[in-house]
Protein backbone atom coordinates (compact mmCIF):
# COMPACT_ATOMS: atom_id res chain seq x y z
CA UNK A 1 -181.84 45.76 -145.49
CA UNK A 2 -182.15 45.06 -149.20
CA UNK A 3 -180.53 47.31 -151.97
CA UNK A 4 -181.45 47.54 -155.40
CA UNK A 5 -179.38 44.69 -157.94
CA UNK A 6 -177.81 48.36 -159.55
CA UNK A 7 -176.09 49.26 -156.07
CA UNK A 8 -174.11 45.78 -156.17
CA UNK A 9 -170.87 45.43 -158.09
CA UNK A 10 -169.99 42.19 -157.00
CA UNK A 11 -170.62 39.64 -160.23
CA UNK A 12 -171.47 36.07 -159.92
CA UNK A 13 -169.08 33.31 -161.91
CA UNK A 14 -170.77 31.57 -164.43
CA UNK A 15 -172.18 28.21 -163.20
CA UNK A 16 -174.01 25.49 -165.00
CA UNK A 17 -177.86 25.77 -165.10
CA UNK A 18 -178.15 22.48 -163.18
CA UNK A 19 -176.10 23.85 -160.44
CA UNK A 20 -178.40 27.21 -160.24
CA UNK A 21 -181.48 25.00 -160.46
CA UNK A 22 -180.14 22.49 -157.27
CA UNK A 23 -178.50 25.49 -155.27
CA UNK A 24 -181.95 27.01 -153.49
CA UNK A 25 -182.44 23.17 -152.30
CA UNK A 26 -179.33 23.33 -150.59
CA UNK A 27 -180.43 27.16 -149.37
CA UNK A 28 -184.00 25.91 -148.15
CA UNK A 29 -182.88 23.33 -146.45
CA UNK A 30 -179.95 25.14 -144.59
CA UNK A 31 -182.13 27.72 -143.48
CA UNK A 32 -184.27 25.26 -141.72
CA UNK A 33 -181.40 23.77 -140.04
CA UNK A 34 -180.29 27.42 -139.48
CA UNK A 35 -183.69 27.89 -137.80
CA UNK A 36 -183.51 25.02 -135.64
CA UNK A 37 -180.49 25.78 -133.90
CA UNK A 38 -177.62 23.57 -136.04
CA UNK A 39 -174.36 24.60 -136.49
CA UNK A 40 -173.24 22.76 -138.92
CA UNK A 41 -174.17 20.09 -141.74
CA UNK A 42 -172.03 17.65 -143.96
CA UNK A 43 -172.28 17.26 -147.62
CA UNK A 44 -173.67 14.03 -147.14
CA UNK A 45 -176.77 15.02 -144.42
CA UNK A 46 -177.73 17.71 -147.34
CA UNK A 47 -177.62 15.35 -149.99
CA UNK A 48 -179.73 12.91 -148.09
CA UNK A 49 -182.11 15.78 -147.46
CA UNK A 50 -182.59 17.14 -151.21
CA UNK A 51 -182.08 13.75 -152.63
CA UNK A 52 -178.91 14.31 -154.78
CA UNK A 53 -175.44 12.72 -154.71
CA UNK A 54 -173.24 14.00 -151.90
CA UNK A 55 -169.98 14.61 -154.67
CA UNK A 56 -172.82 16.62 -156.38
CA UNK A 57 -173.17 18.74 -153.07
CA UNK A 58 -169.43 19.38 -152.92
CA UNK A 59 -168.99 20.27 -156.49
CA UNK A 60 -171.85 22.97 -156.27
CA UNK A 61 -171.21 24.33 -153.60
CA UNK A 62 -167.32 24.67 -155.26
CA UNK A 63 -168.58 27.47 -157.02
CA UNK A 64 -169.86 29.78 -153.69
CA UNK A 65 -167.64 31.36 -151.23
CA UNK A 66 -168.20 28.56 -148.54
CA UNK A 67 -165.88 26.40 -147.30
CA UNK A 68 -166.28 23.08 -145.47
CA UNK A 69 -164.07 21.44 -142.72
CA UNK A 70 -162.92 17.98 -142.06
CA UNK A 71 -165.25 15.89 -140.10
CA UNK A 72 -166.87 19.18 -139.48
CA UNK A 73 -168.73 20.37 -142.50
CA UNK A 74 -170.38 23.39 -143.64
CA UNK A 75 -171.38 26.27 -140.85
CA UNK A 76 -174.89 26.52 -141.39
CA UNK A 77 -175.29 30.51 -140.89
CA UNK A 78 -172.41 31.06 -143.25
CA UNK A 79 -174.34 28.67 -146.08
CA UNK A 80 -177.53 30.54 -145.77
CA UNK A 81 -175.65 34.07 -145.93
CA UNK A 82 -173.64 33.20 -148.52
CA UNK A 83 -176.22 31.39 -150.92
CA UNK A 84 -178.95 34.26 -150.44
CA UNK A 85 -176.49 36.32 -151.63
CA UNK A 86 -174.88 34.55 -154.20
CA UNK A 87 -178.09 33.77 -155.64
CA UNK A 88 -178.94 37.42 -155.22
CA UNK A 89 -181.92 36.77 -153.04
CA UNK A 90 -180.48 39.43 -150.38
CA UNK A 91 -180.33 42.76 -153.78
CA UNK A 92 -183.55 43.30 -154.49
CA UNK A 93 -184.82 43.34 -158.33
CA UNK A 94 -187.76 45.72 -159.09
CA UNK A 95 -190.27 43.79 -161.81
CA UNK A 96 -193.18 44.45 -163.78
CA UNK A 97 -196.12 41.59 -164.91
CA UNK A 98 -198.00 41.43 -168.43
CA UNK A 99 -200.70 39.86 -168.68
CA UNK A 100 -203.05 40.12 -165.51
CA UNK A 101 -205.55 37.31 -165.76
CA UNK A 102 -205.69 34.17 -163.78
CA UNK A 103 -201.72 33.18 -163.37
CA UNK A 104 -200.69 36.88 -163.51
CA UNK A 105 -202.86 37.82 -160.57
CA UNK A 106 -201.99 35.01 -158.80
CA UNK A 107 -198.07 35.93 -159.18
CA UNK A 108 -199.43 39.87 -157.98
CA UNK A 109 -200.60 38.24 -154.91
CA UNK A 110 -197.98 36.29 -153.89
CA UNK A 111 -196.16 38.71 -151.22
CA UNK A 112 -193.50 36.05 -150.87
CA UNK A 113 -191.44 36.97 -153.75
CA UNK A 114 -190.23 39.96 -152.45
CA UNK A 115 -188.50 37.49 -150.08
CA UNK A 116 -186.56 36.29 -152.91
CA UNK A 117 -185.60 39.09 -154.06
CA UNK A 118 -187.99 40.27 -156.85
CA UNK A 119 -190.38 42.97 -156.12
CA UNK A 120 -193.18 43.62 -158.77
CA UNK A 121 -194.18 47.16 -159.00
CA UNK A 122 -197.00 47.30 -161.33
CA UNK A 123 -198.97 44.87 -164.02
CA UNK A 124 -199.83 45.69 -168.11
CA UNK A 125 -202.59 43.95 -169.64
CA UNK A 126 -205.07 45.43 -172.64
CA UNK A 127 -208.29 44.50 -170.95
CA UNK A 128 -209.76 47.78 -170.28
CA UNK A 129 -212.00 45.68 -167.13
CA UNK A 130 -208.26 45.19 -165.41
CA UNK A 131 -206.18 48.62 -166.36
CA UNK A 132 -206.60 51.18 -163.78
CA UNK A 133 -207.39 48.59 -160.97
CA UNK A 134 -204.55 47.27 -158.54
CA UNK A 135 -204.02 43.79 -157.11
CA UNK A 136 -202.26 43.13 -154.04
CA UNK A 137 -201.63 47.41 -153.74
CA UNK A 138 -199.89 46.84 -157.63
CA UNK A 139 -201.44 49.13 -160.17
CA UNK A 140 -202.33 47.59 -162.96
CA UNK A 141 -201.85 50.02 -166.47
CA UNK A 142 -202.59 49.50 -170.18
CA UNK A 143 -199.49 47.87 -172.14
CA UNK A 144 -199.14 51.37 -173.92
CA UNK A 145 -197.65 52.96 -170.75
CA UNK A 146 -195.06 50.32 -170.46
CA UNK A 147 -192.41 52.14 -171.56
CA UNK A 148 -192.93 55.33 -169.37
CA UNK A 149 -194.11 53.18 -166.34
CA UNK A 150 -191.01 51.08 -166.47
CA UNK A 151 -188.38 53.81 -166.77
CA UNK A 152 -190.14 56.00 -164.10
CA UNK A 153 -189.93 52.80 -162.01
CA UNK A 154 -186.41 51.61 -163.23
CA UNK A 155 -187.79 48.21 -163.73
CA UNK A 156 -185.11 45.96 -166.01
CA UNK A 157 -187.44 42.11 -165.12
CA UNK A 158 -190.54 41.56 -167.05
CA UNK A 159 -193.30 38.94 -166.03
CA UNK A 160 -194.48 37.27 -169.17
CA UNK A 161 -198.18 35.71 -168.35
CA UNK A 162 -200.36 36.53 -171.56
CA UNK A 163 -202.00 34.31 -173.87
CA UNK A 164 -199.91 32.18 -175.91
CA UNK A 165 -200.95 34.15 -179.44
CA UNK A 166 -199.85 37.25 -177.57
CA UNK A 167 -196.38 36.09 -176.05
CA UNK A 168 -194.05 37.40 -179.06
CA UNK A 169 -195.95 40.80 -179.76
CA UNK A 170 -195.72 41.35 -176.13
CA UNK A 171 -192.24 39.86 -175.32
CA UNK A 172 -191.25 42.82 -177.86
CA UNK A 173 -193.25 45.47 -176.43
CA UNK A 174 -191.37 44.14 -173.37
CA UNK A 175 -187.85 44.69 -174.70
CA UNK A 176 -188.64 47.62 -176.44
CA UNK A 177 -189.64 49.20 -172.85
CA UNK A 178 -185.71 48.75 -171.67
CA UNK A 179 -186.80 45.20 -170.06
CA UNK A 180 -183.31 43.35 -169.77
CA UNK A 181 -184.59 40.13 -168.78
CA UNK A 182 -188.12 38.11 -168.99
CA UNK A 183 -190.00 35.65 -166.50
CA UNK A 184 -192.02 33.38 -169.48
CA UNK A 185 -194.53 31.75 -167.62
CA UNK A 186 -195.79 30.90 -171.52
CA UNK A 187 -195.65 27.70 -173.41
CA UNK A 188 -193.98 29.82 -176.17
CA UNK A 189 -190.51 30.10 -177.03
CA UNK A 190 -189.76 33.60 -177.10
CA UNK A 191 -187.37 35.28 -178.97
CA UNK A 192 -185.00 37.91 -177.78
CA UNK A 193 -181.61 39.99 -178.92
CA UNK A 194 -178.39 39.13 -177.33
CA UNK A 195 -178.24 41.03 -173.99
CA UNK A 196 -181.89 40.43 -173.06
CA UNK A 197 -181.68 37.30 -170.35
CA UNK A 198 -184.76 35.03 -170.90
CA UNK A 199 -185.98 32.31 -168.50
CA UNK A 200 -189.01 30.30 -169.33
CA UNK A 201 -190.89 28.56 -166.48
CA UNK A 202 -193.57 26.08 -168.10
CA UNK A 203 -196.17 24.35 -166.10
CA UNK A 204 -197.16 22.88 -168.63
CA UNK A 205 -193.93 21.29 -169.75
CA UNK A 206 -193.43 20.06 -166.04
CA UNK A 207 -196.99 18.76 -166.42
CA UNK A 208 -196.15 16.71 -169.30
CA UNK A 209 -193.43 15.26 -167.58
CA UNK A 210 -195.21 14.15 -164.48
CA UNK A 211 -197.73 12.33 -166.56
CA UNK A 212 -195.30 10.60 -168.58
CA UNK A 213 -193.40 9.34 -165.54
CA UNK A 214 -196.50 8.18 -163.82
CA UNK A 215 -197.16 6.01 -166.80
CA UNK A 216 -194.06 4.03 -165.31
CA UNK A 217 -195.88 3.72 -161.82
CA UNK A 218 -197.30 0.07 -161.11
């Protein structure tokens, strides 16, 4: 059974961002294993799997309660219990979306994130053709009620998915609502106080990228 992220008062240590990025590989493929029946996995069989340096393995996984044996490895079960949690997969984090066109509804509809941990309780948006509709059984509201809705709802996430003109007027309307961290699914660089967590999530950067390595292709 989940419980909400407030009910928790275990803290994480402070890991590097490459480590937090590499550590759901590691989960994902664990719980496949887990799935399947294994017991336990080396440092090397995961790296092989994710496509990362075994030492690299070790070193991450340093930083989470999980300890490996001697020509034994890592208990699979214990991995996946202990990196859901320690990635805070297993508390769930209630979340709210602005901006409800194309990428925003698609994010409504995807059940699967309450999986992981993040459950979205209602969508903003200013077009009056979306407000007082609901996606997915999440009501959508106007941006004015963000405040009210999100303090009723104790939401502390925000989903950033407007229009790139939009993405600091909102961001602020955001913060200003008690949101303590943002999801920027914008190209734009927000800007936020100290004590507001922000994580930006691009396609567009990781587009750029893929083209630009495929130039390299024969």
């Amino acid at each position: 059974m989940k419980t909400t992220a407030n009910e928790s008062s275990a803290s994480s240590p402070r890991v590097p961002e490459p480590t937090l990025r590499r550590l759901p590989w590691y989960l994902s493929y664990v719980q496949l294993l887990h799935a399947d029946g294994c017991e336990s996995v080396s440092s090397t069989r995961i790296a092989q799997a994710v496509g990362v340096d075994p030492s690299l393995v070790a070193k991450d996984l340093s930083y989470v309660s999980v300890d490996g044996r001697t020509r034994v490895g890592y208990r699979v079960a214990d991995m996946v219990a202990v990196l859901n949690n320690f990635l805070g997969f297993t508390h769930l984090h209630r979340a709210c979306l602005f901006g409800v066109g194309s990428l925003g509804a698609a994010l409504l509809q995807d059940s699967g994130l309450i999986h992981f941990g993040l459950e979205i309780v209602a969508g903003f948006d200013v077009d009056t053709e979306r407000v007082n509709t609901n996606i997915n059984g999440i009501p959508v509201y106007h941006n004015s009620q963000a405040a009210d809705i999100c303090a009723r709802e104790q939401v502390e996430i925000g989903i950033l998915a407007v229009p790139i003109r939009s993405a600091q007027s909102v961001a602020d309307e955001m913060i200003a609502a008690g949101i303590k961290a943002i999801w920027n699914f914008t190209p734009w660089r927000i800007s936020a106080p100290e004590g507001v967590v922000v994580q930006n999530t691009s396609m567009y950067a990781h587009l750029a990228v893929m083209f630009n390595r495929m130039k390299s292709l024969p």
